[in-house]
C-alpha atoms as a PDB file:
ATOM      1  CA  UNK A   1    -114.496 182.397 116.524  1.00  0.00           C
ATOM      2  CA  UNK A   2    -114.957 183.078 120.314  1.00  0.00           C
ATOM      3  CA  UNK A   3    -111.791 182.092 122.476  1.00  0.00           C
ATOM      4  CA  UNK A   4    -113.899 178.922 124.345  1.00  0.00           C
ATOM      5  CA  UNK A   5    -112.999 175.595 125.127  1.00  0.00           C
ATOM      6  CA  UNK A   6    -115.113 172.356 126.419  1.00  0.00           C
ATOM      7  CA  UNK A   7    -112.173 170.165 126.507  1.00  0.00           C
ATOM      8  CA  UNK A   8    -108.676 170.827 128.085  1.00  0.00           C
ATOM      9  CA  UNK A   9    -105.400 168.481 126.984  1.00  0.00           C
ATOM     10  CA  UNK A  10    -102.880 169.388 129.178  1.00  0.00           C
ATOM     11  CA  UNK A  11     -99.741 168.142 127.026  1.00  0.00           C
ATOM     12  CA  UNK A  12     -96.582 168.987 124.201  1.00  0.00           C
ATOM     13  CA  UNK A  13     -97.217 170.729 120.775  1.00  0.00           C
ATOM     14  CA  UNK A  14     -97.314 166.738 119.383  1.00  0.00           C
ATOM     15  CA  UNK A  15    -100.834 166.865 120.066  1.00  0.00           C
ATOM     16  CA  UNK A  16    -102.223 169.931 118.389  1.00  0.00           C
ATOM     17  CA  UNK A  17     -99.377 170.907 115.303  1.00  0.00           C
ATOM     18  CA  UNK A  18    -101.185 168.594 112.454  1.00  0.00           C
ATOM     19  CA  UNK A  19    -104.669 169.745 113.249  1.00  0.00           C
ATOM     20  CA  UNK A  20    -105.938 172.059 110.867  1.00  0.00           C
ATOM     21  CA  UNK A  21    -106.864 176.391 112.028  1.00  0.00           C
ATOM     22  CA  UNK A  22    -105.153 176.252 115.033  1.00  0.00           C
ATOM     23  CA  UNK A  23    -105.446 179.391 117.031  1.00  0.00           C
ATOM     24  CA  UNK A  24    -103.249 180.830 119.732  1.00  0.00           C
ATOM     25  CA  UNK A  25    -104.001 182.679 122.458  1.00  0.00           C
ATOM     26  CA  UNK A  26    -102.343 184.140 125.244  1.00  0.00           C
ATOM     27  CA  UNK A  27    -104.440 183.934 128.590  1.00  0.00           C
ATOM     28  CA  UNK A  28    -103.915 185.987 132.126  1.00  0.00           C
ATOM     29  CA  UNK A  29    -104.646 184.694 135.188  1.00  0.00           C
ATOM     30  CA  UNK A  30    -104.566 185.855 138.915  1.00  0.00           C
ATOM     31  CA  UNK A  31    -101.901 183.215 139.285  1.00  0.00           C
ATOM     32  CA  UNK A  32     -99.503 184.956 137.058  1.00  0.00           C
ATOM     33  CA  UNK A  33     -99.082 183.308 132.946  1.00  0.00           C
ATOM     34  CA  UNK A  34     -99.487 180.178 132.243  1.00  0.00           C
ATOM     35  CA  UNK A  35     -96.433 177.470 130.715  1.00  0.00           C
ATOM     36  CA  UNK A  36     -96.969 178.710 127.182  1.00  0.00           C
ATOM     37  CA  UNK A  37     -99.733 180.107 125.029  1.00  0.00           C
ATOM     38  CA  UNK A  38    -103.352 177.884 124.774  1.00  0.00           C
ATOM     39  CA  UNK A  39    -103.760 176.466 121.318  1.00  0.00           C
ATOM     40  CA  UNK A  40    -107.481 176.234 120.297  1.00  0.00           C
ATOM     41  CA  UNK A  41    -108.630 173.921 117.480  1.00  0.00           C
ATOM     42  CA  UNK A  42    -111.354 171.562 116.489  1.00  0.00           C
ATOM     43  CA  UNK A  43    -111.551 167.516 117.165  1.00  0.00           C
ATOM     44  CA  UNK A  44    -114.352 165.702 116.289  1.00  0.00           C
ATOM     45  CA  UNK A  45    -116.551 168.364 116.574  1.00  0.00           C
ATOM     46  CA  UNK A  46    -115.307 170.045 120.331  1.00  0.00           C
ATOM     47  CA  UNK A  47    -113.641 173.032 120.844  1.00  0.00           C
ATOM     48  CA  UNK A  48    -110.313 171.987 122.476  1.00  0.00           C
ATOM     49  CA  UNK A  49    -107.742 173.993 124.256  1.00  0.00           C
ATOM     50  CA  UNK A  50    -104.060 172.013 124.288  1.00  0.00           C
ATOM     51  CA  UNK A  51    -101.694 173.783 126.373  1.00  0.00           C
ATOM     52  CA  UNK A  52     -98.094 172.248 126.660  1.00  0.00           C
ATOM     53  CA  UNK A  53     -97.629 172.242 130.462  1.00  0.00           C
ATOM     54  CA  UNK A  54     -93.295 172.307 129.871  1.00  0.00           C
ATOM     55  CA  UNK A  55     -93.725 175.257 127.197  1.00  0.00           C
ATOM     56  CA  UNK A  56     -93.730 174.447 123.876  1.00  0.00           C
ATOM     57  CA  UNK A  57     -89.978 173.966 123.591  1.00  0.00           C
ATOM     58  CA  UNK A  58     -89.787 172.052 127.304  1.00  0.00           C
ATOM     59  CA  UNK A  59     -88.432 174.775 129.148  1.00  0.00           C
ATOM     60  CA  UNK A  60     -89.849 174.289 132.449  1.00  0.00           C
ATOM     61  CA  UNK A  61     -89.485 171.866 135.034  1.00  0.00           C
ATOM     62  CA  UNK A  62     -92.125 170.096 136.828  1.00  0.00           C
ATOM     63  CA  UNK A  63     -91.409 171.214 140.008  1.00  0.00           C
ATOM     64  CA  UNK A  64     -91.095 175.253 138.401  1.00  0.00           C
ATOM     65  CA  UNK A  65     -94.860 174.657 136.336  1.00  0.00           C
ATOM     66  CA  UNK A  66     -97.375 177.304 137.445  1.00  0.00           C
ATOM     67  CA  UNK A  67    -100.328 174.565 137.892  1.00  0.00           C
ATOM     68  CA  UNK A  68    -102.985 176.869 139.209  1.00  0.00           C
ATOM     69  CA  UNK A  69    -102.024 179.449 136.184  1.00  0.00           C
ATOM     70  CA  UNK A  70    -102.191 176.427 133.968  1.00  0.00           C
ATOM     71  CA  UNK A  71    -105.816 174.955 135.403  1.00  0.00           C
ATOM     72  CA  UNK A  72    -106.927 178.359 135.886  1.00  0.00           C
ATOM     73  CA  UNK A  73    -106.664 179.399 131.869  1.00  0.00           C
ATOM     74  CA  UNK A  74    -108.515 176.085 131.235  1.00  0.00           C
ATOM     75  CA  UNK A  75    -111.395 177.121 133.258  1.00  0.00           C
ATOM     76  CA  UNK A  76    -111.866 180.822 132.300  1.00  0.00           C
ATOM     77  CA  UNK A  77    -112.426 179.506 128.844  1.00  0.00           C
ATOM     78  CA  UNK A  78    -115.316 177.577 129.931  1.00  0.00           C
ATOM     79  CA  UNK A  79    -113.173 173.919 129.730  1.00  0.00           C
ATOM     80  CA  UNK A  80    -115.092 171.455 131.433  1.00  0.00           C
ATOM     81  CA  UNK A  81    -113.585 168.277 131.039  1.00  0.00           C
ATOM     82  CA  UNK A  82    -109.666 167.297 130.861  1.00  0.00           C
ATOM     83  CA  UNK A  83    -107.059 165.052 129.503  1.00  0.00           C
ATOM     84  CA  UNK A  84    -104.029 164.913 131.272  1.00  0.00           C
ATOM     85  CA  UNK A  85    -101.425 162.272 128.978  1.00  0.00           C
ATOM     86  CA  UNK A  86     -98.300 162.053 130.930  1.00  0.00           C
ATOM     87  CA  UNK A  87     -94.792 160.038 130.375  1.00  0.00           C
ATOM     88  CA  UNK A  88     -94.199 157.738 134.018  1.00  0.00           C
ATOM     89  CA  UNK A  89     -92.095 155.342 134.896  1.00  0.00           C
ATOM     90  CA  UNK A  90     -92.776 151.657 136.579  1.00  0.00           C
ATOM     91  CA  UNK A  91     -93.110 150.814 139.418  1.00  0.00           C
ATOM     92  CA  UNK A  92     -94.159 147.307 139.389  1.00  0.00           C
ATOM     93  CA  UNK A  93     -92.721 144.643 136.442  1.00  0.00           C
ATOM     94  CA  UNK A  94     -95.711 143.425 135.018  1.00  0.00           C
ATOM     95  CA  UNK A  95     -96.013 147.205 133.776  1.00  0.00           C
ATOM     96  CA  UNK A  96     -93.984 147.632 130.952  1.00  0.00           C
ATOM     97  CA  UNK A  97     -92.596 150.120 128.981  1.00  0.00           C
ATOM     98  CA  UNK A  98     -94.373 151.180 126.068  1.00  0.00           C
ATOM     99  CA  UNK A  99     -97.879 150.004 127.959  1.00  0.00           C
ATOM    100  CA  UNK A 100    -100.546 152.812 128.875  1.00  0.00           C
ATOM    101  CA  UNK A 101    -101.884 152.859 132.765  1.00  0.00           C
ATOM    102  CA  UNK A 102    -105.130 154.702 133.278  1.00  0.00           C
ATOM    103  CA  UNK A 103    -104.353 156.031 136.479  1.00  0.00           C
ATOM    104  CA  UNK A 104    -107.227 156.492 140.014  1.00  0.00           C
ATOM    105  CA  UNK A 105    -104.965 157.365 142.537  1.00  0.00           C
ATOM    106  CA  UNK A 106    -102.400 159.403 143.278  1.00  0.00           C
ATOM    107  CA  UNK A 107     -99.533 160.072 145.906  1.00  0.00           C
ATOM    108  CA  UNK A 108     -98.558 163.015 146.750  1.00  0.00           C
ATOM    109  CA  UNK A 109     -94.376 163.347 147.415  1.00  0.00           C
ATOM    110  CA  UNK A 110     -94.116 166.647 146.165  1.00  0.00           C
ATOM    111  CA  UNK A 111     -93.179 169.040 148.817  1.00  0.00           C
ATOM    112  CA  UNK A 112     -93.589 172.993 148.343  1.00  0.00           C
ATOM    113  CA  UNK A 113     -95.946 173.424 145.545  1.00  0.00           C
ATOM    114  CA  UNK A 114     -98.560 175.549 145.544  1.00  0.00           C
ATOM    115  CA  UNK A 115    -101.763 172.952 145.793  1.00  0.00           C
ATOM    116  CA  UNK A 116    -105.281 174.667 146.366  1.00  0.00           C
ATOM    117  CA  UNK A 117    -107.175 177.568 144.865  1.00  0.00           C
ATOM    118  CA  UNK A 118    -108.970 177.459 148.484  1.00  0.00           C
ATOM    119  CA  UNK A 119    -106.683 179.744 150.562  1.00  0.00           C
ATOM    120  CA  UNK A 120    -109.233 181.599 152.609  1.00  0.00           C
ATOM    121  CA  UNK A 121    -111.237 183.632 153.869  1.00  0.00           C
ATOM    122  CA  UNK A 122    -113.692 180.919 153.124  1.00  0.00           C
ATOM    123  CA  UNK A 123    -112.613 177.574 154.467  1.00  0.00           C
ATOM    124  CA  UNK A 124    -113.147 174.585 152.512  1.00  0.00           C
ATOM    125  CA  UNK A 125    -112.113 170.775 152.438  1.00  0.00           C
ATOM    126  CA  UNK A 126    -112.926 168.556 149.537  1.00  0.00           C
ATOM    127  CA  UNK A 127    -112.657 165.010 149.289  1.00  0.00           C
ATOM    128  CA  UNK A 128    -109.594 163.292 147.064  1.00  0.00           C
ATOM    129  CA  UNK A 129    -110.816 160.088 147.007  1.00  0.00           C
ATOM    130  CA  UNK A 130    -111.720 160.155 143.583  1.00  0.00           C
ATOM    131  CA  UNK A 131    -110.166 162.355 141.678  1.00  0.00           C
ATOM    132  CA  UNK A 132    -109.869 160.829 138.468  1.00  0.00           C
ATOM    133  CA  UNK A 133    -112.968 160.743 137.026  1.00  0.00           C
ATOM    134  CA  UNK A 134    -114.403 157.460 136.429  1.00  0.00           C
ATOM    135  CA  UNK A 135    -116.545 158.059 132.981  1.00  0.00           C
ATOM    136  CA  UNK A 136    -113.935 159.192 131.651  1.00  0.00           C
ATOM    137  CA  UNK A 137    -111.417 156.692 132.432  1.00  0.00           C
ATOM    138  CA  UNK A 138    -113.861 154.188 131.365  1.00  0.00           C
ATOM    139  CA  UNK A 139    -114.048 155.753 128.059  1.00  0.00           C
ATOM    140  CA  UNK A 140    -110.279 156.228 128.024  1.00  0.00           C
ATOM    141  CA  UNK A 141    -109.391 152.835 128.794  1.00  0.00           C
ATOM    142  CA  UNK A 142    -112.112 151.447 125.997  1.00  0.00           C
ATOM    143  CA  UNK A 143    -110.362 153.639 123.426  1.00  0.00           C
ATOM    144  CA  UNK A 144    -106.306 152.666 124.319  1.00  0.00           C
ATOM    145  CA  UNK A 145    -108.087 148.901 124.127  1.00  0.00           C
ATOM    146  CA  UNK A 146    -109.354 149.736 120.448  1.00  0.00           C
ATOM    147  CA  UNK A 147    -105.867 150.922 118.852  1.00  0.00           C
ATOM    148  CA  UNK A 148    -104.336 147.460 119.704  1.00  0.00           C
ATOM    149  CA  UNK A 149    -102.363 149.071 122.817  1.00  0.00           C
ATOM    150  CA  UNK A 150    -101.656 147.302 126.304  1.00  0.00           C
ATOM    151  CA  UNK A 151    -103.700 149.170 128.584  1.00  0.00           C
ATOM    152  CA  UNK A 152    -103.881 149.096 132.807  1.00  0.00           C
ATOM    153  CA  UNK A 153    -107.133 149.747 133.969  1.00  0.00           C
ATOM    154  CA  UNK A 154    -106.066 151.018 137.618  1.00  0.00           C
ATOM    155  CA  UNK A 155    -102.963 152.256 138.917  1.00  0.00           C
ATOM    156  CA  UNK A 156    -101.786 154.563 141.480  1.00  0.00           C
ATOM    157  CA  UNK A 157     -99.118 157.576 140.518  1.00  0.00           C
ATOM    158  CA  UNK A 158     -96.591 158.138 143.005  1.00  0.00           C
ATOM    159  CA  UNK A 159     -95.857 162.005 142.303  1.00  0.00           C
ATOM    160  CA  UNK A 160     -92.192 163.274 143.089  1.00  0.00           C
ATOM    161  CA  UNK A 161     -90.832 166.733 142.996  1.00  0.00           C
ATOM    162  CA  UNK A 162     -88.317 166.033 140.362  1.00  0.00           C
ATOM    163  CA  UNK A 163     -86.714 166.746 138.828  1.00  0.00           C
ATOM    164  CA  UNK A 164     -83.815 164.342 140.157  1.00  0.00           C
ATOM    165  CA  UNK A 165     -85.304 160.606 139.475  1.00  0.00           C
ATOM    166  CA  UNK A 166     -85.556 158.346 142.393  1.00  0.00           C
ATOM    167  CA  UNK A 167     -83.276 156.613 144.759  1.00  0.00           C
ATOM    168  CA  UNK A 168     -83.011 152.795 144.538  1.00  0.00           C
ATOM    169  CA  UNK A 169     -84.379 153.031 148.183  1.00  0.00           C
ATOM    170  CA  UNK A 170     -87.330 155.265 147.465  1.00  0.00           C
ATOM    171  CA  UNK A 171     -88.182 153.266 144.015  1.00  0.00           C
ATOM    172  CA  UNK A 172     -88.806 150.031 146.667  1.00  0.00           C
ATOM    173  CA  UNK A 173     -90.312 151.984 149.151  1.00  0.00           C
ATOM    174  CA  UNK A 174     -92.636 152.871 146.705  1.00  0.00           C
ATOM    175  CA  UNK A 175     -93.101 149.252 144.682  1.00  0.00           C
ATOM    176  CA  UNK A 176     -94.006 147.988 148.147  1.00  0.00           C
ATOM    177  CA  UNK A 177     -96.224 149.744 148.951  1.00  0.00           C
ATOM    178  CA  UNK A 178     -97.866 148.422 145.858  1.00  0.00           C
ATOM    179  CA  UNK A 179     -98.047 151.492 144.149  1.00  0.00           C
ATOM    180  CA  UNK A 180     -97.607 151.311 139.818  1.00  0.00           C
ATOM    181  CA  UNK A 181     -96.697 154.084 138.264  1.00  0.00           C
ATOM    182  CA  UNK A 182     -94.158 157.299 139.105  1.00  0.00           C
ATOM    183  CA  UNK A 183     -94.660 160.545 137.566  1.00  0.00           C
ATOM    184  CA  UNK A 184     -93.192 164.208 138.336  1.00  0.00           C
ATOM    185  CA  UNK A 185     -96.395 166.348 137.107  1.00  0.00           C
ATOM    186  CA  UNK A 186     -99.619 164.720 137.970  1.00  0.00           C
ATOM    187  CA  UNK A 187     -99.522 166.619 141.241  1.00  0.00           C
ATOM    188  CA  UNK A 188    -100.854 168.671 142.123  1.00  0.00           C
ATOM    189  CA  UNK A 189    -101.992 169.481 138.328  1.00  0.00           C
ATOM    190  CA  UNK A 190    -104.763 166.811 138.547  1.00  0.00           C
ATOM    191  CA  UNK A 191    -105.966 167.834 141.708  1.00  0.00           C
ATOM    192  CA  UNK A 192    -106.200 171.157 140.995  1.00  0.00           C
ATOM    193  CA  UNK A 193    -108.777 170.558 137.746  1.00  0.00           C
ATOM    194  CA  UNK A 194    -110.704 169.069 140.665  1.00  0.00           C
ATOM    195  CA  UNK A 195    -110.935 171.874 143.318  1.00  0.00           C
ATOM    196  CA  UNK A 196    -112.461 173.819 139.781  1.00  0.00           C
ATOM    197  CA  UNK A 197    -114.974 171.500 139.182  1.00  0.00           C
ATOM    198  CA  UNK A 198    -113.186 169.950 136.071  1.00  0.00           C
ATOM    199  CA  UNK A 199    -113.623 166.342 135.527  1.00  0.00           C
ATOM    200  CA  UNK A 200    -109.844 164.914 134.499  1.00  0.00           C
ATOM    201  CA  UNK A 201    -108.703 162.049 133.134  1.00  0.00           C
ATOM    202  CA  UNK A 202    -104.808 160.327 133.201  1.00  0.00           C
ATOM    203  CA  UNK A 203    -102.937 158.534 130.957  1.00  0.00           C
ATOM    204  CA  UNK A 204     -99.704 157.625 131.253  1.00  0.00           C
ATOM    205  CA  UNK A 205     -97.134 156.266 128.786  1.00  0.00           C
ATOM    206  CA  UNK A 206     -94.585 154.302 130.294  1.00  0.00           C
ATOM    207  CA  UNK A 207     -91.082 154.967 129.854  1.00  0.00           C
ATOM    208  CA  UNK A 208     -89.059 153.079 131.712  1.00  0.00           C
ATOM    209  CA  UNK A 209     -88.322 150.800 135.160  1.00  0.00           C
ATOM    210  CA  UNK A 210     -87.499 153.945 137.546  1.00  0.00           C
ATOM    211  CA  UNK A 211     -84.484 152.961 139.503  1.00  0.00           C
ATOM    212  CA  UNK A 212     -84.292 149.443 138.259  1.00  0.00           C
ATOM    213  CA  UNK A 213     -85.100 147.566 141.795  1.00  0.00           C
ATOM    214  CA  UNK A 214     -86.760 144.609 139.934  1.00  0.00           C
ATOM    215  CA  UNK A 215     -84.486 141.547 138.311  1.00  0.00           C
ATOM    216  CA  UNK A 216     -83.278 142.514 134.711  1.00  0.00           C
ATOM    217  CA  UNK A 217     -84.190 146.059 134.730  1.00  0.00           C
ATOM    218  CA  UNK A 218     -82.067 149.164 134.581  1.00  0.00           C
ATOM    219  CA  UNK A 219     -81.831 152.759 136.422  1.00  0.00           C
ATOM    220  CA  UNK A 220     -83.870 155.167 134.676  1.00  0.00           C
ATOM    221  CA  UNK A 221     -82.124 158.420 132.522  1.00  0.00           C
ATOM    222  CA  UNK A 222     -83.210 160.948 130.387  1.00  0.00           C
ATOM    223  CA  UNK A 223     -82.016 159.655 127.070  1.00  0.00           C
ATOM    224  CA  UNK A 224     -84.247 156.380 127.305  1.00  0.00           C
ATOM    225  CA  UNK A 225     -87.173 158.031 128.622  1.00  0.00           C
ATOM    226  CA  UNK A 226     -87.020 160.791 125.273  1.00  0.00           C
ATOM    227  CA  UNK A 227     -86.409 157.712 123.111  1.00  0.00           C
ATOM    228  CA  UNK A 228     -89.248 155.493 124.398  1.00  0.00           C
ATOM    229  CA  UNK A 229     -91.322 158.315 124.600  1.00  0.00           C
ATOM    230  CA  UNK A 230     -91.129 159.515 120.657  1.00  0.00           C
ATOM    231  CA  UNK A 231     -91.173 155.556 119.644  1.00  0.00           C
ATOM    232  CA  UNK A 232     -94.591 155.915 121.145  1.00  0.00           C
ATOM    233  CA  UNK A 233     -95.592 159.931 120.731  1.00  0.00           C
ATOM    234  CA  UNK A 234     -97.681 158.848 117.817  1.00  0.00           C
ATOM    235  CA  UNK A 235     -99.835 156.262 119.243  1.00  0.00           C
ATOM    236  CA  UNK A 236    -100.507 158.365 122.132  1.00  0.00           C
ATOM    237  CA  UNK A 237    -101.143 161.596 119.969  1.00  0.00           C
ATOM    238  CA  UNK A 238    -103.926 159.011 118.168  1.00  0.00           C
ATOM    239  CA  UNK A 239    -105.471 158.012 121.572  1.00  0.00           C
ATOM    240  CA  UNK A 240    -105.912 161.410 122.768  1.00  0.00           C
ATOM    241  CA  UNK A 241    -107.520 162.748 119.735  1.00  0.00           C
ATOM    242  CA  UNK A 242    -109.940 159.734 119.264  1.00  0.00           C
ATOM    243  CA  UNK A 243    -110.910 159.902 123.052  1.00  0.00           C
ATOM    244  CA  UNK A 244    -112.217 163.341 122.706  1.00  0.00           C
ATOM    245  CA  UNK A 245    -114.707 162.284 119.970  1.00  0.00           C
ATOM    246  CA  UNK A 246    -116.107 159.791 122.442  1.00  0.00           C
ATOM    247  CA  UNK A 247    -116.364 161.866 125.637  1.00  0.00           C
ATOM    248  CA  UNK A 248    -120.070 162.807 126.530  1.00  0.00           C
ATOM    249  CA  UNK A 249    -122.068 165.514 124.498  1.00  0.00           C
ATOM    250  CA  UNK A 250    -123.007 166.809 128.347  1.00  0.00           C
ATOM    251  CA  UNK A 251    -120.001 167.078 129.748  1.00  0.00           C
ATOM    252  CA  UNK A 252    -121.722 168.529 133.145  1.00  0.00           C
ATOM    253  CA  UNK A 253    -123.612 165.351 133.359  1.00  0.00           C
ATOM    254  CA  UNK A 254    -119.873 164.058 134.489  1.00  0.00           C
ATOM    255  CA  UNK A 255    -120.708 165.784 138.216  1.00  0.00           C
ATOM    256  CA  UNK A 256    -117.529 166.743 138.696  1.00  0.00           C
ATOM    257  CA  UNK A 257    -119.034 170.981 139.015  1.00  0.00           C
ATOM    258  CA  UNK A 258    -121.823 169.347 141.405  1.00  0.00           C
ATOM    259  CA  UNK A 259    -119.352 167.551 143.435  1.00  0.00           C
ATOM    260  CA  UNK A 260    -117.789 170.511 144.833  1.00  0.00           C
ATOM    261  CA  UNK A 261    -121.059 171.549 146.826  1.00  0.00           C
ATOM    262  CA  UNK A 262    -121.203 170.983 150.336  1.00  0.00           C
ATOM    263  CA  UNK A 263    -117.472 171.578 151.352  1.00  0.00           C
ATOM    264  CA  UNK A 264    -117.259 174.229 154.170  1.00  0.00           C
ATOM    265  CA  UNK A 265    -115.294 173.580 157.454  1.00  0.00           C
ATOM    266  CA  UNK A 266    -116.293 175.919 159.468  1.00  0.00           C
ATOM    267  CA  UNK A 267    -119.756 174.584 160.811  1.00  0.00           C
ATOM    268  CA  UNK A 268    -122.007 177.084 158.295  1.00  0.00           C
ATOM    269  CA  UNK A 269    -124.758 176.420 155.953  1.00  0.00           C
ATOM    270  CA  UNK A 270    -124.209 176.399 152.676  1.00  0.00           C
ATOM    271  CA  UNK A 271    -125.480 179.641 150.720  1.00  0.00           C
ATOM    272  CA  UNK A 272    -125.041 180.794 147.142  1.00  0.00           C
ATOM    273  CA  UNK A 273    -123.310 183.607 148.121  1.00  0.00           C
ATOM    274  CA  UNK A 274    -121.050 181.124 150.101  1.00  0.00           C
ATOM    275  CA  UNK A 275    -119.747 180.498 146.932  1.00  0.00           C
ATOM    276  CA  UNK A 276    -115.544 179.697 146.132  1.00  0.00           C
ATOM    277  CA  UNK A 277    -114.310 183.439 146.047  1.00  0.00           C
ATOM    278  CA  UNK A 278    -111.723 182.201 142.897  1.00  0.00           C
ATOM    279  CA  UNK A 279    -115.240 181.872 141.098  1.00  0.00           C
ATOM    280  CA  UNK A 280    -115.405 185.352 140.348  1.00  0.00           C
ATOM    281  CA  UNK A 281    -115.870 186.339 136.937  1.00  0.00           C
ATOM    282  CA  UNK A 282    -115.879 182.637 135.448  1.00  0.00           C
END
């Protein structure tokens, strides 16, 4: 069977070791290699490409993940569309541990990591404002709803640099802002799927209270966030796999290839020769 892909899950071996003739390949990239190896198997009738963003065994930090080698393998096997399941913390009380937040914003607090595909000689802006895509979290939020699971329909991911956890101060600079959910990986990973034209969809499982600024919560560590995490591994696992089966048989009538048309900055028409230069080849 060819090595091509119409979905993307961007996540740990948990979602891809008990599906049946899974196939691993090792992808190259002008970026340099990827976190780990892309695993290629069947759900529901797509061809899906999971590739754990830590490496298979966790090895990597969030602020040491090759994104753009990570997106980039996606994309040069034709992946179109995206899940990106993610553990987060709380931000705000009335999200709780163990409940799922369909995130449509983000924040970006990262600082040094390599964000764009678009470094020149062609200059090019595109618009963040949506970068989740909305189908899709539509569809995602539907199918958390149907397995019985306390779902958020909106939310905005503060992204840190990790991989330290938050000060007390930042965690209420944040949860004043209004902001729900904080995460150390969504940046600039779901951006990035954007600037390729792939349409992406969040969901994150939350862990825990961050630094415990609201009444009767506790200071996030490590230990709680695994345990939480692997109470709930399974019913996240489920969600992922059943959400697949429901995204759209046309997965470019999403828009998000179309979307990255008219994005120039330097006062020129728009040609199809003027074409992203990291297109090359895909």
């Amino acid at each position: 069977m060819a090595d091509t892909a119409e979905i993307g899950v961007f996540g740990g071996s948990g979602f891809y070791s008990l599906l049946d003739d899974v196939r691993e390949i090792k992808v190259d990239t002008p970026y340099g290699a990827p976190s780990d190896s892309l695993f290629l198997a069947d759900v529901a009738g797509r061809r899906v490409a999971f590739l754990p963003r830590h490496g298979r065994r966790h090895t990597i930090p969030p602020h040491k993940i090759n994104y753009r080698a990570n997106v980039w393998a996606m994309k040069s096997l034709g992946v179109k569309a995206a899940i990106s399941p993610c553990a987060a913390g709380s931000l705000a009380l009335h999200v709780k541990p163990g409940d799922f937040v369909v995130c449509d914003q983000f924040v970006d607090r990262t600082r040094g990591r390599i964000d764009t595909f678009y470094d020149g000689p062609i200059v090019t802006h595109l618009s963040s404002a949506e970068t989740y895509d909305p189908v899709l979290r539509t569809l995602a939020i539907e199918t958390i709803r149907d397995h019985g699971i306390e779902v958020h329909e909106h939310g905005t991911v503060v992204v840190i640099q990790g991989p330290r956890f938050s000060t007390k101060a930042e965690s209420k600079w944040f949860s004043d802002a209004g902001w729900e959910v904080i995460n150390m990986t969504q940046y600039p990973e779901a951006w990035l799927c954007r600037e390729l034209g792939i349409a992406v969809v969040n969901i994150s499982l939350i862990t825990d209270y961050d630094a415990g600024v609201h009444e009767g919560t506790e200071a996030v560590n490590a230990t709680d966030v695994l345990e939480v995490f692997q109470a709930n591994a399974e019913r996240i696992q489920r969600v992922v796999l059943d959400l697949i089966g429901r995204f759209p048989a046309d997965l470019d009538s999403l828009g998000a290839r179309d979307a990255l048309g008219p994005t120039r900055g330097d006062g020129h028409a728009i040609s199809r020769e003027d074409i992203r230069l990291f297109e090359t080849g895909l």
